[in-house]
PDBML (XML) file of the C-alpha atoms, coordinates in Angstrom:
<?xml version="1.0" encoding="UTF-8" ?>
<PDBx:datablock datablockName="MODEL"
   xmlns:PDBx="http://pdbml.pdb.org/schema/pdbx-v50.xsd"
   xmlns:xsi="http://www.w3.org/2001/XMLSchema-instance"
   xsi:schemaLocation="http://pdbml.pdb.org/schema/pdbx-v50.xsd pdbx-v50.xsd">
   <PDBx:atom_siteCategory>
      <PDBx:atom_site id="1">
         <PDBx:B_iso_or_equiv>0.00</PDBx:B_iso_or_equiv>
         <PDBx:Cartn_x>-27.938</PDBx:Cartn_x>
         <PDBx:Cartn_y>-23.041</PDBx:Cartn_y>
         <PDBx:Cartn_z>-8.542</PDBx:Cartn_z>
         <PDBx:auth_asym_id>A</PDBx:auth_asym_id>
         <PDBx:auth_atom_id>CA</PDBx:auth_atom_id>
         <PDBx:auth_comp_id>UNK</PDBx:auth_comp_id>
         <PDBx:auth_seq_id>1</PDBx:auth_seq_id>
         <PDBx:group_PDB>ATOM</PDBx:group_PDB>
         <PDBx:label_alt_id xsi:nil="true" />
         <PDBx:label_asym_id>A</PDBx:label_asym_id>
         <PDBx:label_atom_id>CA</PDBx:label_atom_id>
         <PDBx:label_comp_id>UNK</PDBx:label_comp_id>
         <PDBx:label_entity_id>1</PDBx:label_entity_id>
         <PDBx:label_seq_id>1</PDBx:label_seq_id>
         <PDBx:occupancy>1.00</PDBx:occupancy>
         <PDBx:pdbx_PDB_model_num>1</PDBx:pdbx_PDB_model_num>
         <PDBx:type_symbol>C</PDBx:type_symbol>
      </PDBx:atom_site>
      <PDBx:atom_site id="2">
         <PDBx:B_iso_or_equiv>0.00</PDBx:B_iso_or_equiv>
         <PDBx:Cartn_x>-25.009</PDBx:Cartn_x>
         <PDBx:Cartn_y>-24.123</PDBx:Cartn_y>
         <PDBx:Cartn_z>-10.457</PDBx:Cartn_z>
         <PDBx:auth_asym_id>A</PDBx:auth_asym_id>
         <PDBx:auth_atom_id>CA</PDBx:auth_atom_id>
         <PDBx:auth_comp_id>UNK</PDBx:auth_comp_id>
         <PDBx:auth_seq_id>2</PDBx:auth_seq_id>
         <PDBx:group_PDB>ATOM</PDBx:group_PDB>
         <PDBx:label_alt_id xsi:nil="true" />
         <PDBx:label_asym_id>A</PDBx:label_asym_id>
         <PDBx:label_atom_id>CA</PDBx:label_atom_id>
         <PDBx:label_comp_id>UNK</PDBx:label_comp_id>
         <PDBx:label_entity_id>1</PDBx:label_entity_id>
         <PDBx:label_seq_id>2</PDBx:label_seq_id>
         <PDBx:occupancy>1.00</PDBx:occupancy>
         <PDBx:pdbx_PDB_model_num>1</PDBx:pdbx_PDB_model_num>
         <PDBx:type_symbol>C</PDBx:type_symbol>
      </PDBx:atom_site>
      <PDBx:atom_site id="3">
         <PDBx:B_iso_or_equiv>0.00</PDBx:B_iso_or_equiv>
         <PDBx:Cartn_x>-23.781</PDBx:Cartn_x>
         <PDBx:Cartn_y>-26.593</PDBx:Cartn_y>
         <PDBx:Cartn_z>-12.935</PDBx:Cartn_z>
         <PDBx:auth_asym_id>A</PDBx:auth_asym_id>
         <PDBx:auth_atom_id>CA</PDBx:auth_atom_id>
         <PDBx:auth_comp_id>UNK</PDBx:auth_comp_id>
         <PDBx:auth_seq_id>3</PDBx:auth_seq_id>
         <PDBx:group_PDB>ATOM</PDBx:group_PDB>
         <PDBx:label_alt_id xsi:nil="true" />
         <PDBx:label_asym_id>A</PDBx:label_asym_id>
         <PDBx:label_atom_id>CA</PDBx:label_atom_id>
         <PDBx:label_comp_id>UNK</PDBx:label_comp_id>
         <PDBx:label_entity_id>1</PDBx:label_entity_id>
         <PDBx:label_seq_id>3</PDBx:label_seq_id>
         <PDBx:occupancy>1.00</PDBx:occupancy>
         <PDBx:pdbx_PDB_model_num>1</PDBx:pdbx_PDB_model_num>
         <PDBx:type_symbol>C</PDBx:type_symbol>
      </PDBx:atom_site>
      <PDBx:atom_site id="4">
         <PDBx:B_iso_or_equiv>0.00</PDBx:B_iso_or_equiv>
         <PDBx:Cartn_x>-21.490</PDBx:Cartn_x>
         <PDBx:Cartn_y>-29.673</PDBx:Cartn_y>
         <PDBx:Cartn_z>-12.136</PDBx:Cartn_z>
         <PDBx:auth_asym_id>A</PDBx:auth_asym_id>
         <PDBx:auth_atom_id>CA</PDBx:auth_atom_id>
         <PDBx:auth_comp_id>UNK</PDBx:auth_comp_id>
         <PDBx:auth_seq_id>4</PDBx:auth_seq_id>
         <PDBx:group_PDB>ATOM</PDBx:group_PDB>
         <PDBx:label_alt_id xsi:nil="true" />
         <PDBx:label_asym_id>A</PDBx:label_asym_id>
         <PDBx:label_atom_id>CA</PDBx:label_atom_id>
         <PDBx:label_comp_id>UNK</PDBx:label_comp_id>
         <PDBx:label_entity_id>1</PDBx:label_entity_id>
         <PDBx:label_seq_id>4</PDBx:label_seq_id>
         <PDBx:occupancy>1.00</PDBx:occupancy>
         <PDBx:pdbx_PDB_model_num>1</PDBx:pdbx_PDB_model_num>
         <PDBx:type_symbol>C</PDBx:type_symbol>
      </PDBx:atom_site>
      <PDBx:atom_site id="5">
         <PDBx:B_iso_or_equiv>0.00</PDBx:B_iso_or_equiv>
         <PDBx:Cartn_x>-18.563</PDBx:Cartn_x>
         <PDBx:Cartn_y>-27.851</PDBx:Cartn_y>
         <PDBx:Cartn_z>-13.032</PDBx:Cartn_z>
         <PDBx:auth_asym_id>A</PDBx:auth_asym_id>
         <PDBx:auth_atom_id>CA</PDBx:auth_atom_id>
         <PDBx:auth_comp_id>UNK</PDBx:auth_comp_id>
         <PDBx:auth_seq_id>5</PDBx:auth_seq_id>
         <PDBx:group_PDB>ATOM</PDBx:group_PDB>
         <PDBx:label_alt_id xsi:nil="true" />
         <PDBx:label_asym_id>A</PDBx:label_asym_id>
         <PDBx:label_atom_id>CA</PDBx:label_atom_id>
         <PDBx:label_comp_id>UNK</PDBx:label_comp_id>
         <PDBx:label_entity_id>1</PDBx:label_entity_id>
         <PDBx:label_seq_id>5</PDBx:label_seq_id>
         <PDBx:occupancy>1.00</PDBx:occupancy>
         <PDBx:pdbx_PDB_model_num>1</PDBx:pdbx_PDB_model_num>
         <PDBx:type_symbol>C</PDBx:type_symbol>
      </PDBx:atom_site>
      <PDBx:atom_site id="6">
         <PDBx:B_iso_or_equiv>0.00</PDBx:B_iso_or_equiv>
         <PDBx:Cartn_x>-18.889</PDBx:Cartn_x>
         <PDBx:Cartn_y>-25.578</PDBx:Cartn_y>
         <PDBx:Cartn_z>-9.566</PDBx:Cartn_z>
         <PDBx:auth_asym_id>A</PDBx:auth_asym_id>
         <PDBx:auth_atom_id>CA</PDBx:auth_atom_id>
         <PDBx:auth_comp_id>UNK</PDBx:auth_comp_id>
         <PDBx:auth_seq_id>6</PDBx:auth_seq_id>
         <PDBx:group_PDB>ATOM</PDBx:group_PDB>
         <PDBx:label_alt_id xsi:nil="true" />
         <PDBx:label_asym_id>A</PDBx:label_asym_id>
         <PDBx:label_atom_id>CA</PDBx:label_atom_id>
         <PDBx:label_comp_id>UNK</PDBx:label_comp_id>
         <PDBx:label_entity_id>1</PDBx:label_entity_id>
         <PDBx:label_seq_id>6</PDBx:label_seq_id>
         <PDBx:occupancy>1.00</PDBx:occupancy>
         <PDBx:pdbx_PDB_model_num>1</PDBx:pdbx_PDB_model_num>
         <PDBx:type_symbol>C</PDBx:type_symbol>
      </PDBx:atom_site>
      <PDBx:atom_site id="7">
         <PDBx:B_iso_or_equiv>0.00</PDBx:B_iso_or_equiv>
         <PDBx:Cartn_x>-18.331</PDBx:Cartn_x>
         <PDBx:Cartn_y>-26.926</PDBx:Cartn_y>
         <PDBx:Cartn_z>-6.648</PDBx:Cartn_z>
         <PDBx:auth_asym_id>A</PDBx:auth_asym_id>
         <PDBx:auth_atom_id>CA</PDBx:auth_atom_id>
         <PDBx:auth_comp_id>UNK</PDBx:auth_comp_id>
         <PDBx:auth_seq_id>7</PDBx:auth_seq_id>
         <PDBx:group_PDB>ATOM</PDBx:group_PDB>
         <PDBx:label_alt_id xsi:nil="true" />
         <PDBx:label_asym_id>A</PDBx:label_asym_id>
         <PDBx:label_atom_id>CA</PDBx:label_atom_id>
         <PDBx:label_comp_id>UNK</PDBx:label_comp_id>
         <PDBx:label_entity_id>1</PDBx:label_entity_id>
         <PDBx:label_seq_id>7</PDBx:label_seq_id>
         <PDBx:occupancy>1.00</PDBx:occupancy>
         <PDBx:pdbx_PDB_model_num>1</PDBx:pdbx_PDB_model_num>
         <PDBx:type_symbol>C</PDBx:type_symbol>
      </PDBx:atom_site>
      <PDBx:atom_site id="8">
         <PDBx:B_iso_or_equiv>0.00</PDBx:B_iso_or_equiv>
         <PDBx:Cartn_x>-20.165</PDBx:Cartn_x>
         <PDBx:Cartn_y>-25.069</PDBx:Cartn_y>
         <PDBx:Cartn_z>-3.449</PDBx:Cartn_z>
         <PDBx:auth_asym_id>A</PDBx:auth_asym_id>
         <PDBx:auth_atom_id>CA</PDBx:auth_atom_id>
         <PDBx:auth_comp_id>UNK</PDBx:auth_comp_id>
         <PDBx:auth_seq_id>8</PDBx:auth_seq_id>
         <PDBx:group_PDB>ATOM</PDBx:group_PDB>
         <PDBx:label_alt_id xsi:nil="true" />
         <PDBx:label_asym_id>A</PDBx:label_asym_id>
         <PDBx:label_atom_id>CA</PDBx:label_atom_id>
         <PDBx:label_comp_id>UNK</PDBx:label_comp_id>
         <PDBx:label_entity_id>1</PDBx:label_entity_id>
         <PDBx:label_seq_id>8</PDBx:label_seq_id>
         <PDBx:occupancy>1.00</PDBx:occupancy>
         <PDBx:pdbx_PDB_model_num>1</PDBx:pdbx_PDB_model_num>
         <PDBx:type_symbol>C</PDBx:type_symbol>
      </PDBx:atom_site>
      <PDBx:atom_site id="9">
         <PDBx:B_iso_or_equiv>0.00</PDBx:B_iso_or_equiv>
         <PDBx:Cartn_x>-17.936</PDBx:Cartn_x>
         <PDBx:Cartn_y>-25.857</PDBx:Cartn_y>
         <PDBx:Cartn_z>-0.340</PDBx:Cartn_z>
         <PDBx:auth_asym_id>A</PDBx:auth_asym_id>
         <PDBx:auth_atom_id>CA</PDBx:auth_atom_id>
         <PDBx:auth_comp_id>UNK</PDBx:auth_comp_id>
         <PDBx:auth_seq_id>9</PDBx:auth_seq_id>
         <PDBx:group_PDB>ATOM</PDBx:group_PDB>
         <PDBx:label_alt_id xsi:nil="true" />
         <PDBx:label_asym_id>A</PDBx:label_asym_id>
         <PDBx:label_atom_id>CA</PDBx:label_atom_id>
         <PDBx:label_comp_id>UNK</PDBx:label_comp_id>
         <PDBx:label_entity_id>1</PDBx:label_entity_id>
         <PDBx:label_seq_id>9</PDBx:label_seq_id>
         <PDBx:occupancy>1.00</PDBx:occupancy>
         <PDBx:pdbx_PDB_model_num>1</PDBx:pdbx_PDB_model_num>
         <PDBx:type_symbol>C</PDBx:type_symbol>
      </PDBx:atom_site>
      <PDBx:atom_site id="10">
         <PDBx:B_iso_or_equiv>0.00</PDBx:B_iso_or_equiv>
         <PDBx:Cartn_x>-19.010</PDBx:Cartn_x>
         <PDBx:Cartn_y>-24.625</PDBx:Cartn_y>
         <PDBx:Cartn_z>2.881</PDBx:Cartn_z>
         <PDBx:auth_asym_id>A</PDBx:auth_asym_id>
         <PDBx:auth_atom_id>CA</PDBx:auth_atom_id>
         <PDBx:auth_comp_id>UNK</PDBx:auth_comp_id>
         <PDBx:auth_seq_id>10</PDBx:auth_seq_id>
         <PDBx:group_PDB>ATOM</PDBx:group_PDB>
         <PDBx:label_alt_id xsi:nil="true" />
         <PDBx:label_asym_id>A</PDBx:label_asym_id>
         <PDBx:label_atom_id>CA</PDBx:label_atom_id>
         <PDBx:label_comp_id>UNK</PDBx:label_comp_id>
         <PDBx:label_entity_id>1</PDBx:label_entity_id>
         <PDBx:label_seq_id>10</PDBx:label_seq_id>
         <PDBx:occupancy>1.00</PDBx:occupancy>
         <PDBx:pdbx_PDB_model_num>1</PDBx:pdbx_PDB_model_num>
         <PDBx:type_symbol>C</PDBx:type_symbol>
      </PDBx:atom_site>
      <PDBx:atom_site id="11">
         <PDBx:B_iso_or_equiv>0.00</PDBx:B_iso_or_equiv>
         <PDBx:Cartn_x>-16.875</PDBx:Cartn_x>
         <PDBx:Cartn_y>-23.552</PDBx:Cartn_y>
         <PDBx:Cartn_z>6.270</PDBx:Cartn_z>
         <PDBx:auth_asym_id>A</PDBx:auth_asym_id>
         <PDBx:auth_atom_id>CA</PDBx:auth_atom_id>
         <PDBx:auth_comp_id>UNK</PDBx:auth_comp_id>
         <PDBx:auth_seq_id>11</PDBx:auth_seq_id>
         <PDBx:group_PDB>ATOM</PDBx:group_PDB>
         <PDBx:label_alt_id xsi:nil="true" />
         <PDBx:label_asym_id>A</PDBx:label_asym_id>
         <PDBx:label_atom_id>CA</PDBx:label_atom_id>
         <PDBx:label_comp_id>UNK</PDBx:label_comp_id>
         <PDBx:label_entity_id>1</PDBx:label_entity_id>
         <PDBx:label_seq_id>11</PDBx:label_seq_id>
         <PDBx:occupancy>1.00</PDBx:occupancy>
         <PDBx:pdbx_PDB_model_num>1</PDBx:pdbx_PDB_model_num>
         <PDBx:type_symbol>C</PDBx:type_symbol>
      </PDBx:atom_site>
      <PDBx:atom_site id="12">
         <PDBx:B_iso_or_equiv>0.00</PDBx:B_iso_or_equiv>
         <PDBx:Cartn_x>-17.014</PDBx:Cartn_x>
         <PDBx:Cartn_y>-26.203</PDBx:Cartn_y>
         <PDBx:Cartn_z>9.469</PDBx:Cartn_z>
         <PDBx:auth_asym_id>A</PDBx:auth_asym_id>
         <PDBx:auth_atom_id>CA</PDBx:auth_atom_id>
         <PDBx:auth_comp_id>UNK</PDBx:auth_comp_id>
         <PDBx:auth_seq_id>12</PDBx:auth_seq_id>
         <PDBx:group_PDB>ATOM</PDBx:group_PDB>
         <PDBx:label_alt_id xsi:nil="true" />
         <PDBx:label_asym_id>A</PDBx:label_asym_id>
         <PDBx:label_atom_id>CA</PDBx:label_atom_id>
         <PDBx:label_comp_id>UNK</PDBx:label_comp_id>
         <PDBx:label_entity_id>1</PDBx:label_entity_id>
         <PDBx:label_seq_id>12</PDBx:label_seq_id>
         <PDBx:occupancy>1.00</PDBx:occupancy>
         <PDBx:pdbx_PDB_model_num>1</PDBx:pdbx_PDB_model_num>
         <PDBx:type_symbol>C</PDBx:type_symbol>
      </PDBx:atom_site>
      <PDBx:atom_site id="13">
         <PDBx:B_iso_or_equiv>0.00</PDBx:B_iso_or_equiv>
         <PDBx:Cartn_x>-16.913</PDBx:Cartn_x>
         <PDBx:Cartn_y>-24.921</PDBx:Cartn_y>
         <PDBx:Cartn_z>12.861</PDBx:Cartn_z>
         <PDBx:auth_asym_id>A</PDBx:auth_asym_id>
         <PDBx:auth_atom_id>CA</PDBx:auth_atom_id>
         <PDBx:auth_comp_id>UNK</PDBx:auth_comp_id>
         <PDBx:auth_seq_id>13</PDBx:auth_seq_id>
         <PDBx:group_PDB>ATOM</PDBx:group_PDB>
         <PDBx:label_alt_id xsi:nil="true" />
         <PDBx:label_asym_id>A</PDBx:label_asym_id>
         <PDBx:label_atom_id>CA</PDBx:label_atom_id>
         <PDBx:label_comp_id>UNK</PDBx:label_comp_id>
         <PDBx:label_entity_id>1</PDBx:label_entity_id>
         <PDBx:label_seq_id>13</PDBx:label_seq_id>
         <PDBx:occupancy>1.00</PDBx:occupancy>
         <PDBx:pdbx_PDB_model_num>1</PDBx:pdbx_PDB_model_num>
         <PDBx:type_symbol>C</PDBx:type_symbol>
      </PDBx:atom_site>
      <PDBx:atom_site id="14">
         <PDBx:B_iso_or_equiv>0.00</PDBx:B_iso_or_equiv>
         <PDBx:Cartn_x>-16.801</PDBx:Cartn_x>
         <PDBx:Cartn_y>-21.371</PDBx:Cartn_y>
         <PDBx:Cartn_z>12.045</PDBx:Cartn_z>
         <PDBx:auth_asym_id>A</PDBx:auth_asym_id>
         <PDBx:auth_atom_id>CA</PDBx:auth_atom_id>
         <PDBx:auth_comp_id>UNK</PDBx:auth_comp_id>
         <PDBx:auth_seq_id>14</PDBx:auth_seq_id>
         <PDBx:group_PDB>ATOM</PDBx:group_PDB>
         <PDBx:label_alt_id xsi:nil="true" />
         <PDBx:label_asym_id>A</PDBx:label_asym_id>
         <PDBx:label_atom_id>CA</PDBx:label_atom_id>
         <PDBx:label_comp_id>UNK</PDBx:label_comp_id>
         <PDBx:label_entity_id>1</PDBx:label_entity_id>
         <PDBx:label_seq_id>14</PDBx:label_seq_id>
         <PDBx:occupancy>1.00</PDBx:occupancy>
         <PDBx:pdbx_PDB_model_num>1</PDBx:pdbx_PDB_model_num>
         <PDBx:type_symbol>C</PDBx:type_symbol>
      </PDBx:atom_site>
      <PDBx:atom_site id="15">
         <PDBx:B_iso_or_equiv>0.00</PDBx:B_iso_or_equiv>
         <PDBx:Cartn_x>-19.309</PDBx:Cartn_x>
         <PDBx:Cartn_y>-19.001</PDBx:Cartn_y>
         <PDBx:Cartn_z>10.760</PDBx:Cartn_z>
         <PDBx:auth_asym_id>A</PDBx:auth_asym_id>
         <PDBx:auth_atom_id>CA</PDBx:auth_atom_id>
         <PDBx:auth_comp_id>UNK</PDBx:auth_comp_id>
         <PDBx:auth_seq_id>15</PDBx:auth_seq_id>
         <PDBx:group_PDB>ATOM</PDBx:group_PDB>
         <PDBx:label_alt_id xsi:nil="true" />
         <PDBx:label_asym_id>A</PDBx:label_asym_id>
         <PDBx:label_atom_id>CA</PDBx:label_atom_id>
         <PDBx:label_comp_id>UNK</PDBx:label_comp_id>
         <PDBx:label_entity_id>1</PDBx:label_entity_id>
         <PDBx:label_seq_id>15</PDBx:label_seq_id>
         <PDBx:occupancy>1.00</PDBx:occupancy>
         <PDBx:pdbx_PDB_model_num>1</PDBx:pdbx_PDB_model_num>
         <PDBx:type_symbol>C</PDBx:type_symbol>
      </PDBx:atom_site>
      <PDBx:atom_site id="16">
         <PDBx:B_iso_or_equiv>0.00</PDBx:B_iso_or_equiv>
         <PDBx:Cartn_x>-18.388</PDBx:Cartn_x>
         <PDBx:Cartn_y>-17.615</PDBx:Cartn_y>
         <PDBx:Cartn_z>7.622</PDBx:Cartn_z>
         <PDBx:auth_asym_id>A</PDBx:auth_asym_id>
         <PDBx:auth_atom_id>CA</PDBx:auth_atom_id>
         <PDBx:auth_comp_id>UNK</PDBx:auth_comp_id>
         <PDBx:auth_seq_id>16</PDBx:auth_seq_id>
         <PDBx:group_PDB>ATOM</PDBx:group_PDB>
         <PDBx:label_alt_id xsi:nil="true" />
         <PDBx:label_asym_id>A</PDBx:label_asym_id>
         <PDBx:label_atom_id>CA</PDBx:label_atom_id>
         <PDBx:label_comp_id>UNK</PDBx:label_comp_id>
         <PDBx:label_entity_id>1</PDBx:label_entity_id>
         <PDBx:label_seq_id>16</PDBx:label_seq_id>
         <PDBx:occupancy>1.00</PDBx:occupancy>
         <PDBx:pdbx_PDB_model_num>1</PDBx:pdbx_PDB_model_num>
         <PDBx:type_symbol>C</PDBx:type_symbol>
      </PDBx:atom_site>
      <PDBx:atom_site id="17">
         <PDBx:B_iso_or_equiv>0.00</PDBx:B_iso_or_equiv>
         <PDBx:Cartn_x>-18.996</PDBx:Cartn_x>
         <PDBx:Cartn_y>-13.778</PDBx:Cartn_y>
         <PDBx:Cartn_z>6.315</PDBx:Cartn_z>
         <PDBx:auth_asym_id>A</PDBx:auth_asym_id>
         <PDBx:auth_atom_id>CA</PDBx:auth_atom_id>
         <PDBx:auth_comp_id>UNK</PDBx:auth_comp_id>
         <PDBx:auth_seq_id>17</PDBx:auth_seq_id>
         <PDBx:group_PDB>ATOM</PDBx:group_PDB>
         <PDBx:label_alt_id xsi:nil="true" />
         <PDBx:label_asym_id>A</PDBx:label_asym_id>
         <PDBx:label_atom_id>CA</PDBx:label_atom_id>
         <PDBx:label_comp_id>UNK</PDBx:label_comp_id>
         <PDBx:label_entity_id>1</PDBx:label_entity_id>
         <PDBx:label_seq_id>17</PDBx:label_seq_id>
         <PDBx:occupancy>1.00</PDBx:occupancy>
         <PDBx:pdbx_PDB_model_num>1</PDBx:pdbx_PDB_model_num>
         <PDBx:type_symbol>C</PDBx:type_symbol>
      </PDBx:atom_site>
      <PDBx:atom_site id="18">
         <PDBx:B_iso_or_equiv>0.00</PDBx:B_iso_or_equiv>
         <PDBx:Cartn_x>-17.728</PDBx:Cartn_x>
         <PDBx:Cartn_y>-12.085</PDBx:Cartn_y>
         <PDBx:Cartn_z>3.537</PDBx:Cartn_z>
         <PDBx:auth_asym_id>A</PDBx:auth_asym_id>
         <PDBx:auth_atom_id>CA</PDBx:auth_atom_id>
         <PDBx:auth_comp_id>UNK</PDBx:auth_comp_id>
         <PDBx:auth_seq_id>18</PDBx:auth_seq_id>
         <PDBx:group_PDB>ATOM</PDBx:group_PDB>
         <PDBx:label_alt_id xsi:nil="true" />
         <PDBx:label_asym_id>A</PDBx:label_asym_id>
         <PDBx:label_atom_id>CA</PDBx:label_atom_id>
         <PDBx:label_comp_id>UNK</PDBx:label_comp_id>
         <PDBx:label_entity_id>1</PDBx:label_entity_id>
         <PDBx:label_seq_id>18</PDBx:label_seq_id>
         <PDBx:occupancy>1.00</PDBx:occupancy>
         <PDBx:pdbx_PDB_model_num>1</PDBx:pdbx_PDB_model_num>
         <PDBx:type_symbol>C</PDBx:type_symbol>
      </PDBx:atom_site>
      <PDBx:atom_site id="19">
         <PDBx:B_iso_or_equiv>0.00</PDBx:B_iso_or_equiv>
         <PDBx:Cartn_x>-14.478</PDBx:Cartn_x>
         <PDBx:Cartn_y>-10.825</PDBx:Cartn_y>
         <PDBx:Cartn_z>4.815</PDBx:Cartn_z>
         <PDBx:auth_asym_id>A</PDBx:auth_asym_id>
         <PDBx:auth_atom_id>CA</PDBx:auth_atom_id>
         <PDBx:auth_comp_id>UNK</PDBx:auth_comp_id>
         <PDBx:auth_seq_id>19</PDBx:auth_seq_id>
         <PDBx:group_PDB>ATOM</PDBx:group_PDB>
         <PDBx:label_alt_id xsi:nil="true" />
         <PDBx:label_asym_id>A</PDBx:label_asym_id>
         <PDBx:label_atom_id>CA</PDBx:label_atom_id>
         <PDBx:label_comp_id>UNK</PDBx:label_comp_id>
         <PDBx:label_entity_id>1</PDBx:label_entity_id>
         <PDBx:label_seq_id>19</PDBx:label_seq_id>
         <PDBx:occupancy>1.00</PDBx:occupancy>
         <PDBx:pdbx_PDB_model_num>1</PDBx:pdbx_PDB_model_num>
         <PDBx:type_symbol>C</PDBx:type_symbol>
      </PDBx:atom_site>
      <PDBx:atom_site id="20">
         <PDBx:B_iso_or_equiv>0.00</PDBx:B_iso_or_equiv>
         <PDBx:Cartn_x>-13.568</PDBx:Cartn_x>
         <PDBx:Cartn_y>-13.813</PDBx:Cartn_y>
         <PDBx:Cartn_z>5.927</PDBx:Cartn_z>
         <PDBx:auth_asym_id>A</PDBx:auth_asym_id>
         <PDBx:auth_atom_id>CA</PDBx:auth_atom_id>
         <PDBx:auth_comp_id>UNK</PDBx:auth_comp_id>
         <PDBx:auth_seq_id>20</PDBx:auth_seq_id>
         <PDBx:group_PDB>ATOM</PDBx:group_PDB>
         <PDBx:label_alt_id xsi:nil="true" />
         <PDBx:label_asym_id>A</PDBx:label_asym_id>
         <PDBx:label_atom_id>CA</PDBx:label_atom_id>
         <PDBx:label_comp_id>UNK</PDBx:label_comp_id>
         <PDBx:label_entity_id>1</PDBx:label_entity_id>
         <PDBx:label_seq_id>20</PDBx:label_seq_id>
         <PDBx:occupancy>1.00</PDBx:occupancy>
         <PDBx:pdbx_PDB_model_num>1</PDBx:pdbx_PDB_model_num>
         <PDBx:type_symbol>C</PDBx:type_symbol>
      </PDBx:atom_site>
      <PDBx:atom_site id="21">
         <PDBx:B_iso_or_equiv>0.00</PDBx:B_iso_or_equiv>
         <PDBx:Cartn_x>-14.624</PDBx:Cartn_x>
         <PDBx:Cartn_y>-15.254</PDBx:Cartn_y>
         <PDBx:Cartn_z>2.322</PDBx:Cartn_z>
         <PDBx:auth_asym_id>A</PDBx:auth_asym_id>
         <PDBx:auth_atom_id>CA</PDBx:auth_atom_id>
         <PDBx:auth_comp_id>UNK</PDBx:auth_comp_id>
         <PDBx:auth_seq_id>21</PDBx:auth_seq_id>
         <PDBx:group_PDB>ATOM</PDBx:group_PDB>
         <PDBx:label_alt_id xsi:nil="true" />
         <PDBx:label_asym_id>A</PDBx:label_asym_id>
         <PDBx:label_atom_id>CA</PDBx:label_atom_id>
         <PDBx:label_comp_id>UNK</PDBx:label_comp_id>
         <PDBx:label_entity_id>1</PDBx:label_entity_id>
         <PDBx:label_seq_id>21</PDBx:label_seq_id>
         <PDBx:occupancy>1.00</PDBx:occupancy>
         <PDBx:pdbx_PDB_model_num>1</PDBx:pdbx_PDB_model_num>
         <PDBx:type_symbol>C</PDBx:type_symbol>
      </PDBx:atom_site>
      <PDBx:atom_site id="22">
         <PDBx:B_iso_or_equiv>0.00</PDBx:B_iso_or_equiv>
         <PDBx:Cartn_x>-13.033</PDBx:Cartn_x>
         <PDBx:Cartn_y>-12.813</PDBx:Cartn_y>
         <PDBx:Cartn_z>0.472</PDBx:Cartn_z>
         <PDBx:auth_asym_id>A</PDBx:auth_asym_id>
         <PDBx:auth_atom_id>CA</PDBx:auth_atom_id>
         <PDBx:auth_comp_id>UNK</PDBx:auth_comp_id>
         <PDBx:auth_seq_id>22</PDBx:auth_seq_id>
         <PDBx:group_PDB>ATOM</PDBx:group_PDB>
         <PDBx:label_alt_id xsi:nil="true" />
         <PDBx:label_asym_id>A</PDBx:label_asym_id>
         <PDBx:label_atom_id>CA</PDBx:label_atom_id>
         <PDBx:label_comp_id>UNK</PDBx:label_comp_id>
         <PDBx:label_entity_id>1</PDBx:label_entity_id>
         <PDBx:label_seq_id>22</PDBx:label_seq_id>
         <PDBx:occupancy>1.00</PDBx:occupancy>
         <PDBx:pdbx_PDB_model_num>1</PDBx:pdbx_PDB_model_num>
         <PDBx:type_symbol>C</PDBx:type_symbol>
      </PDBx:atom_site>
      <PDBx:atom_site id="23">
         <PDBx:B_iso_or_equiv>0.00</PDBx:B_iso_or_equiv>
         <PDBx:Cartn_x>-9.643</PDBx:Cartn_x>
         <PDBx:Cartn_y>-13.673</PDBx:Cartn_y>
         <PDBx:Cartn_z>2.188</PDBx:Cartn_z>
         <PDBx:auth_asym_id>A</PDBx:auth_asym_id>
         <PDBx:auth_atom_id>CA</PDBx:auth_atom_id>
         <PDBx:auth_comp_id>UNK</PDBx:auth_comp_id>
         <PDBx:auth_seq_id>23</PDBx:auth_seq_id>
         <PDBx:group_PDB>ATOM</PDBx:group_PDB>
         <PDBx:label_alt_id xsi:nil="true" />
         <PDBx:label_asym_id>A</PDBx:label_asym_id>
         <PDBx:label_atom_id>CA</PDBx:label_atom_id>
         <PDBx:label_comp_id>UNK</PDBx:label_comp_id>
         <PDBx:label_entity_id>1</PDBx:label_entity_id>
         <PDBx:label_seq_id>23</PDBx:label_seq_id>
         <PDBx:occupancy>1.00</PDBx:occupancy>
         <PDBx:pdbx_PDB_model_num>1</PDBx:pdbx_PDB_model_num>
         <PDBx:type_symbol>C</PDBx:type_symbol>
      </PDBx:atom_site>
      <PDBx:atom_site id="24">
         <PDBx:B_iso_or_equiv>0.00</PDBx:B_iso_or_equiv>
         <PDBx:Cartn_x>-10.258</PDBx:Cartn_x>
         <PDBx:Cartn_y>-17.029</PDBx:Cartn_y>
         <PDBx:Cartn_z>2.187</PDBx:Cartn_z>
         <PDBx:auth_asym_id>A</PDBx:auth_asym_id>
         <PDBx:auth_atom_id>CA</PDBx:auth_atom_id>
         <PDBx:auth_comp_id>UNK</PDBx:auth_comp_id>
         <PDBx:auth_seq_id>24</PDBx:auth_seq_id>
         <PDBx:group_PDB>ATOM</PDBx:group_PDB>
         <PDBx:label_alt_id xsi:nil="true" />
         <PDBx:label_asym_id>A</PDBx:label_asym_id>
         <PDBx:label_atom_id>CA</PDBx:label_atom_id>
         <PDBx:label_comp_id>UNK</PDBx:label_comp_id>
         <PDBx:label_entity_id>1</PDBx:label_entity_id>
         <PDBx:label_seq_id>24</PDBx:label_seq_id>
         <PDBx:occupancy>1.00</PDBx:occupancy>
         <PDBx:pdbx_PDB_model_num>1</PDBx:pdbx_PDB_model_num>
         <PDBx:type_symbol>C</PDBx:type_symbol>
      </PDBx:atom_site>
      <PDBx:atom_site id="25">
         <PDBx:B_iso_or_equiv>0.00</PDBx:B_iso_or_equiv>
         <PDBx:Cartn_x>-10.810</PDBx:Cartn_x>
         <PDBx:Cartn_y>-17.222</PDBx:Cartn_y>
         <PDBx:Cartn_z>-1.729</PDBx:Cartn_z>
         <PDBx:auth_asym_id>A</PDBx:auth_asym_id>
         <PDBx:auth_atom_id>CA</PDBx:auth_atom_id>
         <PDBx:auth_comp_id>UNK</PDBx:auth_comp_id>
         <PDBx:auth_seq_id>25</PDBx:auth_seq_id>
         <PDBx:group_PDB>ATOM</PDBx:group_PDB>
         <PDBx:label_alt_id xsi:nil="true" />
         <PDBx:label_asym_id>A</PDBx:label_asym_id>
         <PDBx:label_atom_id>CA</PDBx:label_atom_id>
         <PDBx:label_comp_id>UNK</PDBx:label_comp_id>
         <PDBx:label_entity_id>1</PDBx:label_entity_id>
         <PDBx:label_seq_id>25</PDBx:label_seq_id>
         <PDBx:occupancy>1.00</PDBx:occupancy>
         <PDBx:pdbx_PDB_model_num>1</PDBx:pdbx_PDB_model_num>
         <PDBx:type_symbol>C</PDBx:type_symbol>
      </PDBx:atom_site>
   </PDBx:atom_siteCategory>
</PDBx:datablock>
């Protein structure tokens, strides 16, 4: 859960893992 000062985004039309998330960020 998170306050309104995060914002969650989430990957389209891939699956995303943590590699890829780590890069990514």
């Amino acid at each position: 859960t998170c306050s309104h000062d995060m914002t969650p985004i989430y990957l389209k039309r891939y699956k995303l893992n943590k590699q890829i998330g780590m890069f990514l960020v």
